[in-house]
Every structure is written in C-alpha cells, then in structure tokens.
C-alpha atoms as a PDB file:
ATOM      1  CA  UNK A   1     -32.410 -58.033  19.243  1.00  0.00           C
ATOM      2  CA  UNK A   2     -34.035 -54.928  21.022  1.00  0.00           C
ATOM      3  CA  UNK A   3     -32.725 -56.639  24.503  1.00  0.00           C
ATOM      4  CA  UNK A   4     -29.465 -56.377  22.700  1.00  0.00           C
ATOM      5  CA  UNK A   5     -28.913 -52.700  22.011  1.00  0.00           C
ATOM      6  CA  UNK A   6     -30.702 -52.256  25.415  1.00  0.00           C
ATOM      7  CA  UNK A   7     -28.235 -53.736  27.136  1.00  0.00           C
ATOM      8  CA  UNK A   8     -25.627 -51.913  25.393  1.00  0.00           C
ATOM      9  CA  UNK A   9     -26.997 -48.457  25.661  1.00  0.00           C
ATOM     10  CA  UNK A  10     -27.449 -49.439  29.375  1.00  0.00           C
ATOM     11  CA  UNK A  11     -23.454 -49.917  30.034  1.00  0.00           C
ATOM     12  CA  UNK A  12     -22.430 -47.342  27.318  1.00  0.00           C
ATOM     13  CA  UNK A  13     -24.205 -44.925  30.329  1.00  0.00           C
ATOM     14  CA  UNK A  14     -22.849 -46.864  33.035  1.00  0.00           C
ATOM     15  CA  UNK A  15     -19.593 -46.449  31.518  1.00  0.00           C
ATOM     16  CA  UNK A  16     -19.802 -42.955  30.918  1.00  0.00           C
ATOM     17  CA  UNK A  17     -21.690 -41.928  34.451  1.00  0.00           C
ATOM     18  CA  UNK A  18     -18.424 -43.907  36.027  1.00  0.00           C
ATOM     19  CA  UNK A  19     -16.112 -42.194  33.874  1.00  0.00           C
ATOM     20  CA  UNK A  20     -17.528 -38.418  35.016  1.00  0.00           C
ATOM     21  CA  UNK A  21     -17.507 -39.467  38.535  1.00  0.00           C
ATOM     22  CA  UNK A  22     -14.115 -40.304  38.083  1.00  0.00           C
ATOM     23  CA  UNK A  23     -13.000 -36.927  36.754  1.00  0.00           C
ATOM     24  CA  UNK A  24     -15.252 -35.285  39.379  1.00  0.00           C
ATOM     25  CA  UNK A  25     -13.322 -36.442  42.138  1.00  0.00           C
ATOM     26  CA  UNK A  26     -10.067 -36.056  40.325  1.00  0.00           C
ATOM     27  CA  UNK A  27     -10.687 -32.455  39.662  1.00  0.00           C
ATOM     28  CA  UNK A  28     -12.486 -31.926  43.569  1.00  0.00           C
ATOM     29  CA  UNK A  29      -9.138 -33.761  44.669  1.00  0.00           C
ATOM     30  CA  UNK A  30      -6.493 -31.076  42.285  1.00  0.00           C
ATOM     31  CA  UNK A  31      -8.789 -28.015  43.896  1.00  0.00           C
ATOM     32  CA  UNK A  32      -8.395 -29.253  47.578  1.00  0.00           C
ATOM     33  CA  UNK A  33      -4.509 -29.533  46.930  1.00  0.00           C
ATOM     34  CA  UNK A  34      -4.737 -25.783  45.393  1.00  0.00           C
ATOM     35  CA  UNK A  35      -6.925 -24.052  48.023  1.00  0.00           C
ATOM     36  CA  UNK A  36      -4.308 -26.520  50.723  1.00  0.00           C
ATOM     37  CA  UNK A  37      -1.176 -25.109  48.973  1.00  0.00           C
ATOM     38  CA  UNK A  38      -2.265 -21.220  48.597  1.00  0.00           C
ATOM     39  CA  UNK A  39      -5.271 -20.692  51.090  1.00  0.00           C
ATOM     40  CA  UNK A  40      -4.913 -19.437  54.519  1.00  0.00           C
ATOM     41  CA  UNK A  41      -7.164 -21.900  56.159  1.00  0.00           C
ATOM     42  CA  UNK A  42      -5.772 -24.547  58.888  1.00  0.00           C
ATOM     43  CA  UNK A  43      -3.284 -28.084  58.349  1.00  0.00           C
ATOM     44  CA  UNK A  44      -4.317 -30.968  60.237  1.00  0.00           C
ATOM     45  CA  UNK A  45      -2.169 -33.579  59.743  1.00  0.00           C
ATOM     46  CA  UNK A  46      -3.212 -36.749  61.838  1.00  0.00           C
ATOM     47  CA  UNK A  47       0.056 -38.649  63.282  1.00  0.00           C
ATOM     48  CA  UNK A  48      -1.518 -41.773  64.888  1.00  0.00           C
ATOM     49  CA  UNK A  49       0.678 -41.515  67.784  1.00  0.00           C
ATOM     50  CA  UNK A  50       3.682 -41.994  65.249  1.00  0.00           C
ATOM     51  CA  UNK A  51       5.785 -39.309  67.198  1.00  0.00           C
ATOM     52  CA  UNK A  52       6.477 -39.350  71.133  1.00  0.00           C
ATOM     53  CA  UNK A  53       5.481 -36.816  72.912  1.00  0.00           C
ATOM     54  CA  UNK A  54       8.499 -35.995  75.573  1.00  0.00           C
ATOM     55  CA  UNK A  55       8.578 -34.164  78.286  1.00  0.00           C
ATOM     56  CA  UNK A  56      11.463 -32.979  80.107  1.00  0.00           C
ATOM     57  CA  UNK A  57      13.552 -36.100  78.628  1.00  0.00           C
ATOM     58  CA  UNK A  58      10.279 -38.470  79.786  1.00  0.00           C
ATOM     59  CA  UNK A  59       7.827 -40.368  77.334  1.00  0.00           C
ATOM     60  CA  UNK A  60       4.276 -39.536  78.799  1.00  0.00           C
ATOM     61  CA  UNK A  61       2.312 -40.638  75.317  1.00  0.00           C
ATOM     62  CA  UNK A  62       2.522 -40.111  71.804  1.00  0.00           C
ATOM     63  CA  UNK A  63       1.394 -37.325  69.566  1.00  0.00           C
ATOM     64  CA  UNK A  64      -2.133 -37.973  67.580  1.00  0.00           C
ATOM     65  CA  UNK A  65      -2.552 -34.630  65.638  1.00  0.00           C
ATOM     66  CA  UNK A  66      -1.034 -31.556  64.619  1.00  0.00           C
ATOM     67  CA  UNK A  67      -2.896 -28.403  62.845  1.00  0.00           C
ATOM     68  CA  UNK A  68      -1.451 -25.732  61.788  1.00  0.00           C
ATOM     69  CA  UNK A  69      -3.117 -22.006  61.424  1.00  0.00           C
ATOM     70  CA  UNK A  70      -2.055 -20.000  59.043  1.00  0.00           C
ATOM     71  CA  UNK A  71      -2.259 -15.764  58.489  1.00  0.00           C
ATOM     72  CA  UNK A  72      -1.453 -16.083  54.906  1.00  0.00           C
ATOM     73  CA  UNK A  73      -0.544 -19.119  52.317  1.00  0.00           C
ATOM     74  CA  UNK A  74       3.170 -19.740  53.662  1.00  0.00           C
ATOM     75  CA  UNK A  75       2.708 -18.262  57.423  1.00  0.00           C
ATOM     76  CA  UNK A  76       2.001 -20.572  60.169  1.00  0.00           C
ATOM     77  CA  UNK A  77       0.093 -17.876  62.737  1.00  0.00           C
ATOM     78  CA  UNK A  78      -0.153 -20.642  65.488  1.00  0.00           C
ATOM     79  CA  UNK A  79       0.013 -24.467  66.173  1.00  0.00           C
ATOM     80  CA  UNK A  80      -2.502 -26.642  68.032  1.00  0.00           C
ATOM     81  CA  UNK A  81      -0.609 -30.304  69.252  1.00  0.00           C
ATOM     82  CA  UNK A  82      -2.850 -32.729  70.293  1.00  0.00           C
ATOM     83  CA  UNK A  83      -1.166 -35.577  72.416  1.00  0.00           C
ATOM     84  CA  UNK A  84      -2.681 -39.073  73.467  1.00  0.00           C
ATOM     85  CA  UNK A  85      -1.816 -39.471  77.247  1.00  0.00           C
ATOM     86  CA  UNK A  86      -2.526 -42.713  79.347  1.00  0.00           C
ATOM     87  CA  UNK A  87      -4.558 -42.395  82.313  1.00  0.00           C
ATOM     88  CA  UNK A  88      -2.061 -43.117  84.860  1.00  0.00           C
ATOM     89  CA  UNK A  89      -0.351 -39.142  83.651  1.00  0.00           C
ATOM     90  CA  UNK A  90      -2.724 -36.476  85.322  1.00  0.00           C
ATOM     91  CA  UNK A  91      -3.282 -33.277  83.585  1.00  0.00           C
ATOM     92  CA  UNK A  92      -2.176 -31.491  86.517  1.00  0.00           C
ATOM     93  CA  UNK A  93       1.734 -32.473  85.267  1.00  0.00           C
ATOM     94  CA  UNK A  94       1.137 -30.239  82.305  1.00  0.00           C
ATOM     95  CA  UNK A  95      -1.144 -27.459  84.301  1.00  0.00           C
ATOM     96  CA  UNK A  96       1.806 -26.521  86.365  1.00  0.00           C
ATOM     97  CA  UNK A  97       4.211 -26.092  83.749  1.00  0.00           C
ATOM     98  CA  UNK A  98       5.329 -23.256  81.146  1.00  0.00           C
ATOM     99  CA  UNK A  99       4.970 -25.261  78.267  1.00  0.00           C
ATOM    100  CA  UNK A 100       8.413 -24.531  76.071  1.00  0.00           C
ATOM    101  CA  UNK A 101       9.069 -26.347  72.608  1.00  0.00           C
ATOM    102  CA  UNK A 102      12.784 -26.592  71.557  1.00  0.00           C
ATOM    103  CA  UNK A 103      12.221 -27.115  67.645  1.00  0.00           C
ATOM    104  CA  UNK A 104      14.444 -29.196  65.967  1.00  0.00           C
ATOM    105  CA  UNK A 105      15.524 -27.698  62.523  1.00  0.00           C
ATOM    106  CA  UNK A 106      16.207 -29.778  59.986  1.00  0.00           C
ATOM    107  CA  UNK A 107      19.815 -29.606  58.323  1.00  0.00           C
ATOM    108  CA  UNK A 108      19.495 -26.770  56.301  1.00  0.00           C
ATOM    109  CA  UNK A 109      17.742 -25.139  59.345  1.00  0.00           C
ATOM    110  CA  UNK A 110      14.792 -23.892  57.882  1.00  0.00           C
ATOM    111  CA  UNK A 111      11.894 -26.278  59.392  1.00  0.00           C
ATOM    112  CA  UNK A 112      10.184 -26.186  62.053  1.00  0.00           C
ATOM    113  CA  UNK A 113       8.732 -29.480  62.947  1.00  0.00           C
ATOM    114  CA  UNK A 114       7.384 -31.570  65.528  1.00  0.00           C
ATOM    115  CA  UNK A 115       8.672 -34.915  65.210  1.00  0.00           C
ATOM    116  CA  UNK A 116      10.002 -37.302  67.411  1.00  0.00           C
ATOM    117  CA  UNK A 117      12.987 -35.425  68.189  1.00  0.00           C
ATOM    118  CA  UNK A 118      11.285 -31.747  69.687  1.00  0.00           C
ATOM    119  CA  UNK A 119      12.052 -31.178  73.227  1.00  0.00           C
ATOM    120  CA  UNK A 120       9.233 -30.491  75.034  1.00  0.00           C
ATOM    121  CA  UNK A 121      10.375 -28.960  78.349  1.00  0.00           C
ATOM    122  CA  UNK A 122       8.457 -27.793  81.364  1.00  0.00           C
ATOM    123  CA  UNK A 123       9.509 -24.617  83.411  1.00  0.00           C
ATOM    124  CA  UNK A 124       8.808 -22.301  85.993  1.00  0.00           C
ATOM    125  CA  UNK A 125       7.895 -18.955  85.835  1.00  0.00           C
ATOM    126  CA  UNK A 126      11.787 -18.126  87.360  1.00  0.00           C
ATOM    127  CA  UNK A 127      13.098 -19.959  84.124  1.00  0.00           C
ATOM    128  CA  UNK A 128      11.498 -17.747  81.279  1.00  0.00           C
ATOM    129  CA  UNK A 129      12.848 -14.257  82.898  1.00  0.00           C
ATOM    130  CA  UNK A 130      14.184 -12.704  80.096  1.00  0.00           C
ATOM    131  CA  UNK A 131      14.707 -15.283  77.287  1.00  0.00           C
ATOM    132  CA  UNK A 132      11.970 -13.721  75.016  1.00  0.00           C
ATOM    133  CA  UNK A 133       9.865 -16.537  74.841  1.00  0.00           C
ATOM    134  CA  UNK A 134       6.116 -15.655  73.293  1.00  0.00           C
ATOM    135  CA  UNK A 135       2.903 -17.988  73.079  1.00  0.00           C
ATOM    136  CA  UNK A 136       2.753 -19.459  69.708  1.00  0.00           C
ATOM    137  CA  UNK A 137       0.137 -22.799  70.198  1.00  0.00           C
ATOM    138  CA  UNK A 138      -1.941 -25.190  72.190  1.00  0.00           C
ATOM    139  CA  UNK A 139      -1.083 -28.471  73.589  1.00  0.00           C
ATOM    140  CA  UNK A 140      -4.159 -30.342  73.712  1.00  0.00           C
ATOM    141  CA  UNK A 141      -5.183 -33.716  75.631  1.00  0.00           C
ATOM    142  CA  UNK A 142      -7.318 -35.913  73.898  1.00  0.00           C
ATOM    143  CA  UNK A 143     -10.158 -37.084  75.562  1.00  0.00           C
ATOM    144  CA  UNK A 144      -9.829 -34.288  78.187  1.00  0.00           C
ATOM    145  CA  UNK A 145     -10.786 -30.624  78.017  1.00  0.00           C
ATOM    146  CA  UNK A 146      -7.685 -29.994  78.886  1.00  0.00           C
ATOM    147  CA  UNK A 147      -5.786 -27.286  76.753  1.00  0.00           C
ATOM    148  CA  UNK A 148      -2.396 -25.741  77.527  1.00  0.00           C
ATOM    149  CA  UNK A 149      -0.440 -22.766  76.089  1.00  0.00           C
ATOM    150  CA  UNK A 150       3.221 -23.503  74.835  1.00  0.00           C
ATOM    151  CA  UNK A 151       6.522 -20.963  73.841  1.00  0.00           C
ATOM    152  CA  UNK A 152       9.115 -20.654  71.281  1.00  0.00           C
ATOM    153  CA  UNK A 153      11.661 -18.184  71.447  1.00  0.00           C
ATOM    154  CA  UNK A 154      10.404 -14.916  69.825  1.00  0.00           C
ATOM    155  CA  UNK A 155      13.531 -15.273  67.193  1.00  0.00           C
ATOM    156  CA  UNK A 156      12.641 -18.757  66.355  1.00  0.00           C
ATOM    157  CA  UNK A 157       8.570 -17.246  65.605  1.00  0.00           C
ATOM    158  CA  UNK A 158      10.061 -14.764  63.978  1.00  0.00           C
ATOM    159  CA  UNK A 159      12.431 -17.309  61.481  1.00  0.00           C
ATOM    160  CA  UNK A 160       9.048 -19.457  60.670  1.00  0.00           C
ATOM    161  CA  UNK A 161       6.735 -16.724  59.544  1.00  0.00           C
ATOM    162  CA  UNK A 162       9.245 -15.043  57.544  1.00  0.00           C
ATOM    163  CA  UNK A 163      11.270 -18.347  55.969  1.00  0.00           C
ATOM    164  CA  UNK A 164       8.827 -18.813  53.457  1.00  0.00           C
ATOM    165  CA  UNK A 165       7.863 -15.309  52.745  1.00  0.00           C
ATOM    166  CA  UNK A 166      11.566 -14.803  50.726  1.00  0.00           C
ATOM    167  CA  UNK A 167      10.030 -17.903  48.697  1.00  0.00           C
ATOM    168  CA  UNK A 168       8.267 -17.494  45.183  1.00  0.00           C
ATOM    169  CA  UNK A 169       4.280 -17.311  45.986  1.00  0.00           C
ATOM    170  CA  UNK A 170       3.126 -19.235  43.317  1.00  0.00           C
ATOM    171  CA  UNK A 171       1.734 -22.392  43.281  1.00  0.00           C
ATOM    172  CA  UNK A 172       4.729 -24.967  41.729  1.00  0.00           C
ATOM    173  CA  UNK A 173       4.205 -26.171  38.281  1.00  0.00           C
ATOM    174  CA  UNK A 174       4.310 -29.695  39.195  1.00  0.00           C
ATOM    175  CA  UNK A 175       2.770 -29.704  42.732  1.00  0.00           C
ATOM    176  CA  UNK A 176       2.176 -33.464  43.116  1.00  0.00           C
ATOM    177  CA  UNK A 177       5.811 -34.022  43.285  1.00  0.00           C
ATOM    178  CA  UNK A 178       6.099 -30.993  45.933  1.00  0.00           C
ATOM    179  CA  UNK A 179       2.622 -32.874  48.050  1.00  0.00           C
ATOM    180  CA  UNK A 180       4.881 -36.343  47.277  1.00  0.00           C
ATOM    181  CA  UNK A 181       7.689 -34.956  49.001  1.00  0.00           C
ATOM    182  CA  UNK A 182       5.986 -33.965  51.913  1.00  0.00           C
ATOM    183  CA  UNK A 183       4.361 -36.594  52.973  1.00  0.00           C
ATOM    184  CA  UNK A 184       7.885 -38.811  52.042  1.00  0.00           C
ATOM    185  CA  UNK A 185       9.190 -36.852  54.597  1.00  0.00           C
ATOM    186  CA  UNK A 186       6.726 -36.978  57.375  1.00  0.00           C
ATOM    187  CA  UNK A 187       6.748 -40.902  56.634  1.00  0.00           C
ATOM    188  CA  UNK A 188      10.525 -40.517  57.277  1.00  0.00           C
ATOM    189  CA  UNK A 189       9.404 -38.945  60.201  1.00  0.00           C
ATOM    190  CA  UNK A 190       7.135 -40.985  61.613  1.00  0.00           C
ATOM    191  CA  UNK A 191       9.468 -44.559  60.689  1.00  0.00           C
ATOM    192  CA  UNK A 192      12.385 -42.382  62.855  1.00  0.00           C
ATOM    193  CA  UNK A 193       9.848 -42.338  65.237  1.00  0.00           C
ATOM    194  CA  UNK A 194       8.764 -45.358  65.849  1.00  0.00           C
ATOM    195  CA  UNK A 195      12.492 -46.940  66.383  1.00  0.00           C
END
C-alpha cells in the first residue's frame, strides 16, 4: 500500500514540475515577443535562400538572412542582407559595384521589403551623381568575409523611419494575431519566391 501512494505522490510532482515548465516557457516565449515588438534591439529573420538574390536582372544566389537594426521600437536604423553565392560568382562582381536596392513597396506603399521582387542593381560612381542616394546596410557573403555597403534613395530612408512613427506606440492588445500576420506574409513571400 505504501508503494501505492509512493507512486502517486511521485507523478502528482512529475505532473506538476511538467506543468511549471510549461508555463515557464510560455511566459519566456510572451516576454521575447514583447521586448521583439517594443525593444530597439536587432530582427534576424532567417530566409533559407527562399528569396533570389538579383543583380542587375541576373540570379547570382539566393538570400539566407536578413537583420534588421533598429534606433527605436518602429525605426529600422540599418539593414544587414546576407546572400548565399555559389563559388563559380567571385566577390570581386560585388566589390566593384555601388550597391543600390530598388525596394518594392507593397500596395498600399508603406513596406519596405526584401523579397523576391527587390532590384538589386550595380552602378558606377558616374550613375549616383546627384540622385541622393545614402548608405543604409550591408550586403554580406556567407562563408566569405566579404561585406559590401548598399543605397536607397535618401526619400525612400526617410519614408521607412518615419512610416511607423505616425503609428500608435503601444504594444497591440492581441499581438499574436499581429506576429501571425507577419510571418503569413513573409510565407507569402517566400512561396512567391520560390515559383
């Protein structure tokens, strides 16, 4: 009989231990979506070569990673875009290039995101007289050192650290439906992708 209640002390405690570790990583999981949604720390969102990167109208490789720095909750300061290239693509075809990233805005025109329709376009120095184009990110080679600069018109930086700003700065009541939609969309993103 004493094995008896043993046994069932023993998984009333397993029970319960499983139960708190439960809620423990629930409520570690609801903080890291809070300090994500109104910190000032960086994005990385990992594409797994989902998105094409496209130079100049050519597919050299595919996009593995974006992160985005940020200056205060809803201000993207900079981007860092980390692209998968094959071997057979030196870095030297990116070192003598200005870097310039036509964003595609979404419908309403208030996005900017890389996705498998931004125009990545290299030009010379002769081609960015006087079209007010400022550094705003790194393109990055994976498994190289390599690390170039890249532009966006000043007006276009200027439209992404200000289109959120007009926004209400509190956190949305119901923010897994907000997180839900965002990563519905970069699925979206990355199935337009891949046709």
């Amino acid at each position: 009989m004493r094995n008896y209640w043993l046994k069932i002390a023993l998984g009333s405690l397993v029970i319960f231990a499983v139960g708190m570790a439960i809620a423990s990583m629930v409520n570690k999981g609801r903080n890291a979506v809070h300090d994500l949604a109104v910190g000032t720390g960086p994005i990385t969102v990992p594409l797994l070569g989902a998105v094409p990167f496209v130079l100049d109208g050519e597919r050299l490789g595919s996009v593995s990673q974006l992160t985005m720095y940020r200056s205060a909750p809803k201000i993207p300061s900079s981007f860092r875009v980390v692209v998968s290239l094959p071997d057979s693509v030196p870095s030297e075809r990116l070192g003598r290039c200005i870097i310039l990233v036509d964003p595609e805005r979404s419908s309403s025109g208030r996005h900017f995101d890389i996705n498998a329709k931004t125009a990545f376009r290299c030009l010379a120095s002769a081609d960015t007289a006087g079209k007010e184009l400022e550094p705003f990110g790194t393109l990055a080679i994976r498994s190289r050192p390599d690390s170039f600069p890249f532009l966006l018109p000043r007006q276009v930086i200027q439209d992404i650290q200000t289109e959120d700003s007009t926004e209400t700065d509190s956190v949305p009541a119901d923010l897994g439906d907000s997180i839900a939609a965002s990563v519905h969309r970069a699925m979206d993103s990355a199935k337009a992708s891949a046709r």
